[in-house]
N, C-alpha and C. Protein backbone atom coordinates (compact mmCIF):
# COMPACT_ATOMS: atom_id res chain seq x y z
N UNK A 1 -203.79 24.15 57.15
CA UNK A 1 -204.32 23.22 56.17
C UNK A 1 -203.43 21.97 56.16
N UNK A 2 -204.19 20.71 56.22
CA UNK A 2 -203.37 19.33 55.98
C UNK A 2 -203.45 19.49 54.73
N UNK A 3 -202.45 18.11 53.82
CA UNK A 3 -202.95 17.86 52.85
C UNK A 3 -201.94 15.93 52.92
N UNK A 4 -202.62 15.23 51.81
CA UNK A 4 -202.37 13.94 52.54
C UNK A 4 -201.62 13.38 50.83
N UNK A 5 -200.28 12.96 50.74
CA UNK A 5 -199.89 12.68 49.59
C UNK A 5 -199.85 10.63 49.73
N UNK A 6 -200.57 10.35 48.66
CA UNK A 6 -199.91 9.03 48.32
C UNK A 6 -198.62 8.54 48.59
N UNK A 7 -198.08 7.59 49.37
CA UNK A 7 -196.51 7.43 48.96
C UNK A 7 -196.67 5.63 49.73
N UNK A 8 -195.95 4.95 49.25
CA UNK A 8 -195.48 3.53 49.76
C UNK A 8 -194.93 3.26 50.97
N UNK A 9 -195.19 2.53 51.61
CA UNK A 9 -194.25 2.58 52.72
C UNK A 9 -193.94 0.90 53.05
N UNK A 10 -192.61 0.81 53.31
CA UNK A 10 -192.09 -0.89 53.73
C UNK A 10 -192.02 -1.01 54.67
N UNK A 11 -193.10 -2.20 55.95
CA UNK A 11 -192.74 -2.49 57.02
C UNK A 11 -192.25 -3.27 57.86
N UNK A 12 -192.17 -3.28 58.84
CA UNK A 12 -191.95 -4.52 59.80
C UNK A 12 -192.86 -5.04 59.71
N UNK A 13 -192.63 -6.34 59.68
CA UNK A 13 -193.93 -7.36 60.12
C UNK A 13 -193.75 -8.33 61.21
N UNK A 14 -194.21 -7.88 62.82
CA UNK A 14 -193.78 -8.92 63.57
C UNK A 14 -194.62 -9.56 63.69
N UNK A 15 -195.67 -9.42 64.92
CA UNK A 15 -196.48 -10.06 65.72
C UNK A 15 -197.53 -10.23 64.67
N UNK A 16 -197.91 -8.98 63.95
CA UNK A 16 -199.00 -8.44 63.20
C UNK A 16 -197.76 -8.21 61.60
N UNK A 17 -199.04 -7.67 60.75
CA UNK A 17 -198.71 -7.28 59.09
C UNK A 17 -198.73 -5.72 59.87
N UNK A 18 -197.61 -4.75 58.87
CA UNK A 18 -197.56 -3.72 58.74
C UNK A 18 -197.79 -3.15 60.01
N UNK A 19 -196.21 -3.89 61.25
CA UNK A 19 -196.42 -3.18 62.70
C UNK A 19 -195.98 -1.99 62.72
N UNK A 20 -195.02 -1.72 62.28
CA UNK A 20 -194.30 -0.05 61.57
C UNK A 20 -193.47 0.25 61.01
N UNK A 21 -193.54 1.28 60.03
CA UNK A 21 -193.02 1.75 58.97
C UNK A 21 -191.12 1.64 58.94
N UNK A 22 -190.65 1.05 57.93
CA UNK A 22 -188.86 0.97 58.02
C UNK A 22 -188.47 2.24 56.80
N UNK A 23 -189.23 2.22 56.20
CA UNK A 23 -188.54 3.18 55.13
C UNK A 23 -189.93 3.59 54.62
N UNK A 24 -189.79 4.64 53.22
CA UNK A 24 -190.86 4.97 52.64
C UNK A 24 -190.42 5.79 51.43
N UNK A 25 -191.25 5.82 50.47
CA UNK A 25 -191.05 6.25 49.07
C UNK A 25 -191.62 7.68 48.61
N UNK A 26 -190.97 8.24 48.02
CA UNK A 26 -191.55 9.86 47.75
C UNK A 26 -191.12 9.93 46.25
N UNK A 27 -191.91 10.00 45.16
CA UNK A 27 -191.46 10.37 43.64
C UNK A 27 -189.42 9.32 43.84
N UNK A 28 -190.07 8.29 44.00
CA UNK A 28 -189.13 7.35 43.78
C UNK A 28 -187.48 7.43 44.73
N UNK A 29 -187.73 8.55 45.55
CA UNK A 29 -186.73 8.28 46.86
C UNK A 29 -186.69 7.83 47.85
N UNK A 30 -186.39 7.19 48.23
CA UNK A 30 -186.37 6.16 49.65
C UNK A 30 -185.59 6.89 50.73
N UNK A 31 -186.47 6.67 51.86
CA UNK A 31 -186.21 7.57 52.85
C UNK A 31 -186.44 5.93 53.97
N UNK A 32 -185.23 5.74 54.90
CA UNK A 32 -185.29 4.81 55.72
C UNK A 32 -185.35 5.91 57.17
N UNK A 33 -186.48 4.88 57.98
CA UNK A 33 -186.98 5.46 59.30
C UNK A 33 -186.01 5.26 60.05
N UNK A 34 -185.26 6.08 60.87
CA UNK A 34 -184.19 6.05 61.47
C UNK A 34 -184.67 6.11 63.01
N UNK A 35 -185.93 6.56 63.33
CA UNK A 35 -186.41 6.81 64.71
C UNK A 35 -187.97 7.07 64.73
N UNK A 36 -188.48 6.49 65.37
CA UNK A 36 -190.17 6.84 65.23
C UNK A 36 -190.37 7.59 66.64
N UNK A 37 -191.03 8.96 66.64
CA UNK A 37 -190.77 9.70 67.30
C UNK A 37 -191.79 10.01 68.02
N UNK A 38 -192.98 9.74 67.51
CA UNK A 38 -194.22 9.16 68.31
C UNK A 38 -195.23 8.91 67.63
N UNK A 39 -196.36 8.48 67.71
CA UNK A 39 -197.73 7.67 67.45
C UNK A 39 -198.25 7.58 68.30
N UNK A 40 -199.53 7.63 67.20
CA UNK A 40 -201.01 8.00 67.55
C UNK A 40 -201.98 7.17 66.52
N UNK A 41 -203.43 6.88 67.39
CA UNK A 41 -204.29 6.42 66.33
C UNK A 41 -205.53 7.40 66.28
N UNK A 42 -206.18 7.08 65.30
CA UNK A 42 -207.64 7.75 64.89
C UNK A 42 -208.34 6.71 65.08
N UNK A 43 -209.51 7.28 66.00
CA UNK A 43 -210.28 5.48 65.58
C UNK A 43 -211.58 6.55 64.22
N UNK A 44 -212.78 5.57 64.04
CA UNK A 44 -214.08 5.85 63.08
C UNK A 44 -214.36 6.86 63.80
N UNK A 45 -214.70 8.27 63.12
CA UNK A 45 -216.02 8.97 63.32
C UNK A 45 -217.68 8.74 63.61
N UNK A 46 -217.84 8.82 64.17
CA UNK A 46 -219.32 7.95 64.03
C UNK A 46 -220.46 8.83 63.91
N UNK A 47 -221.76 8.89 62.71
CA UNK A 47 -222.78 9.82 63.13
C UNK A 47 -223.73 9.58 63.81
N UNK A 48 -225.18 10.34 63.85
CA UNK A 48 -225.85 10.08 65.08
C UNK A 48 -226.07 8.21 65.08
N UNK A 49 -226.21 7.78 64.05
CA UNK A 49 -226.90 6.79 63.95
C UNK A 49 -225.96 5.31 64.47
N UNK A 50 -224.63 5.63 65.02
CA UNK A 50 -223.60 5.22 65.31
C UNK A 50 -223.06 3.96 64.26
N UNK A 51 -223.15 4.63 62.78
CA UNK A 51 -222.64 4.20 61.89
C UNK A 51 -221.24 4.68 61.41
N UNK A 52 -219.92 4.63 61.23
CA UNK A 52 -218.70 4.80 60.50
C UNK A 52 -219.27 6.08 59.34
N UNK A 53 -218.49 7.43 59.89
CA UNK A 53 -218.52 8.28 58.91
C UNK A 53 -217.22 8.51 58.12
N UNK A 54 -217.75 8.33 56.77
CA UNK A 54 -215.95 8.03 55.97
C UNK A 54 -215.13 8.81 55.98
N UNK A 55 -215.40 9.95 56.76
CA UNK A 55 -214.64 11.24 56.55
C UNK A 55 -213.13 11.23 57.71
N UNK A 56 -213.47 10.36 58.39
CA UNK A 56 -212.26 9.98 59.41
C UNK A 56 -212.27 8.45 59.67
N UNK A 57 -211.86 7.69 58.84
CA UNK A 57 -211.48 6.08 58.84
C UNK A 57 -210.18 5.83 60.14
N UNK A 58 -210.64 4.66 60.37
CA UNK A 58 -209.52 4.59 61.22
C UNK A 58 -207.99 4.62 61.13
N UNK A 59 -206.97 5.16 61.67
CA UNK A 59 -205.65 5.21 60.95
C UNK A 59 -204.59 5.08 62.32
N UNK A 60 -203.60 4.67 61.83
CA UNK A 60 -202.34 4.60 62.85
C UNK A 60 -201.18 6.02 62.00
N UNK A 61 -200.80 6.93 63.07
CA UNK A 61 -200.13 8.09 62.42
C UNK A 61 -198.83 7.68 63.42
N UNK A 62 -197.48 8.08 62.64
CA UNK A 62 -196.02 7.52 62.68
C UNK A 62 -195.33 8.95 62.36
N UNK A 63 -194.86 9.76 63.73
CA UNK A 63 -193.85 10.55 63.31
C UNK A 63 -192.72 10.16 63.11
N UNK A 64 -191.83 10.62 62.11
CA UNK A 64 -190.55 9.69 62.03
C UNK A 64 -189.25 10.72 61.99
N UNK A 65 -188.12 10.11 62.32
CA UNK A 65 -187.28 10.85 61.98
C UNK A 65 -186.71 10.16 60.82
N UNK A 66 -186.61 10.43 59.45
CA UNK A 66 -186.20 9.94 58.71
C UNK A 66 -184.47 10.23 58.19
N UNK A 67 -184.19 9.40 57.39
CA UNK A 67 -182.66 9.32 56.72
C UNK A 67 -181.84 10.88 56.42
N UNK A 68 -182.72 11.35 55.93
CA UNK A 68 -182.55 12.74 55.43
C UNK A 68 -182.33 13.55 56.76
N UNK A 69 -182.82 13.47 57.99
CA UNK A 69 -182.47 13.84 59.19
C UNK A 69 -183.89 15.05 58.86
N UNK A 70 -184.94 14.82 58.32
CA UNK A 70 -185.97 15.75 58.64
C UNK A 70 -187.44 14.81 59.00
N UNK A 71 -188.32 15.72 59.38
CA UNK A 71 -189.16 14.74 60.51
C UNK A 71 -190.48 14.90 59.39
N UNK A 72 -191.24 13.46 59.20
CA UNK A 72 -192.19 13.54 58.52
C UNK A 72 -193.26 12.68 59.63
N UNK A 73 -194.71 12.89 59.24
CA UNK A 73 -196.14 12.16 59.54
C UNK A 73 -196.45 11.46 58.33
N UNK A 74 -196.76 9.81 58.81
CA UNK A 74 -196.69 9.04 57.91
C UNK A 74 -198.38 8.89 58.48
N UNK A 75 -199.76 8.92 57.57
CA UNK A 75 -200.76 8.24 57.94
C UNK A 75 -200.95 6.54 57.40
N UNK A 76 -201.33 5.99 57.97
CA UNK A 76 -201.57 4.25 57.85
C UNK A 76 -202.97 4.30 57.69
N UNK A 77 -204.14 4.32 56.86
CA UNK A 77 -205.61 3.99 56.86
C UNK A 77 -205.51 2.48 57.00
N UNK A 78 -206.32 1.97 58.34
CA UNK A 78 -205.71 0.55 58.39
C UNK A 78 -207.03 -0.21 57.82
N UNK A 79 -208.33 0.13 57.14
CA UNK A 79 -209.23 -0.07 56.53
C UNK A 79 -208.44 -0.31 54.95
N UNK A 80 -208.08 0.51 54.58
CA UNK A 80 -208.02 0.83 53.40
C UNK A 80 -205.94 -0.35 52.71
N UNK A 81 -205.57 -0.13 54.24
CA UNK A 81 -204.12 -0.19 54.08
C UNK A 81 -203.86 0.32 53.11
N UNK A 82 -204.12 1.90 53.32
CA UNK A 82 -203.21 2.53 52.26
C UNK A 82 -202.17 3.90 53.03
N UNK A 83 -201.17 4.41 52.78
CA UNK A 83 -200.06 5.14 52.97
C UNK A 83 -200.10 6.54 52.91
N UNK A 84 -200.08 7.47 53.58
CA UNK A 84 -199.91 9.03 53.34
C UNK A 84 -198.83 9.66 53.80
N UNK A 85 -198.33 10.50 53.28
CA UNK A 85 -197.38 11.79 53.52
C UNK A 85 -198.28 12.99 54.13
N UNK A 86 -198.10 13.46 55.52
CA UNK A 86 -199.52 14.34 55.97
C UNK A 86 -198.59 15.60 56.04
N UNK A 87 -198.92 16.42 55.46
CA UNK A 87 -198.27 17.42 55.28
C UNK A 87 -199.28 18.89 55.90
N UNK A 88 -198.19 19.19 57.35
CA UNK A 88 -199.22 20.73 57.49
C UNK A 88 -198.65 21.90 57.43
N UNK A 89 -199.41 22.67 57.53
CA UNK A 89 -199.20 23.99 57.65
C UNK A 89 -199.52 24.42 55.70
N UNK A 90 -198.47 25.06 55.10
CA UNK A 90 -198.89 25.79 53.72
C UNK A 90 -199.07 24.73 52.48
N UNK A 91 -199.45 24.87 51.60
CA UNK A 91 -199.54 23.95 50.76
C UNK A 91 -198.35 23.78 50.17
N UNK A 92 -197.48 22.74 50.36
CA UNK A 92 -196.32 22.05 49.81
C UNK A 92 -196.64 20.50 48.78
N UNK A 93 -195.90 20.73 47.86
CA UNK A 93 -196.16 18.76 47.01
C UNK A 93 -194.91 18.28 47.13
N UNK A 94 -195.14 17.63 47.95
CA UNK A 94 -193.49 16.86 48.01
C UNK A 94 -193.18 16.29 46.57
N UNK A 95 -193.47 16.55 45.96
CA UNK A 95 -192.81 15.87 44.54
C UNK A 95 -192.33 17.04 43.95
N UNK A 96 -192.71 18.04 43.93
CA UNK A 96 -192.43 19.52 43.35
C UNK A 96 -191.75 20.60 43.82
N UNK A 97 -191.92 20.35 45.11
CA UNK A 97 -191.56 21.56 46.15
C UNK A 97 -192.92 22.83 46.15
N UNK A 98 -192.80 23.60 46.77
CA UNK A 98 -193.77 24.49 47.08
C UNK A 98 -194.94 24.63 45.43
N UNK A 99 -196.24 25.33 45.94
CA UNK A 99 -196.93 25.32 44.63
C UNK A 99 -197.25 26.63 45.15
């Protein structure tokens, strides 16, 4: 099971806005990207009608090695420009610890 948490993220901005992630925010801790460890994109889902199905928007995904020296998946919805914490395997809340 994924599950996808809200969180902020501050980027580089070279060529482009928001080329990749420098740090990022979790229940108000800052975690600076120390190594991006690989990436990947999603492009649109499309149904028959070869219209955009919302269920997979397009996204840029950022493994990182972060500050803390543990490895997180950062999702980028670049429609939406909005930020996720992709969290797999058991259900964890990074704000809480396990539920």
């Amino acid at each position: 099971m994924n599950e996808l948490f809200p969180v902020k993220v501050e980027c580089h901005a070279g060529h482009k806005a928001d080329e990749y992630p420098k740090r990022f925010y979790i229940d108000n801790l800052c975690f600076h990207v120390e190594e991006i460890i690989d990436r990947w994109y999603q492009t649109s889902a499309l149904n028959d009608e070869n219209k955009t199905n919302g269920s997979f928007p397009p996204a840029n995904y950022y493994k990182v090695l972060a500050s803390d020296k543990k490895i997180y998946i950062l999702k980028h919805e670049t429609d939406t420009d909005r930020w996720f914490l992709l969290i797999k395997g058991e259900s964890i809340n990074p704000y809480h610890g396990k539920q």
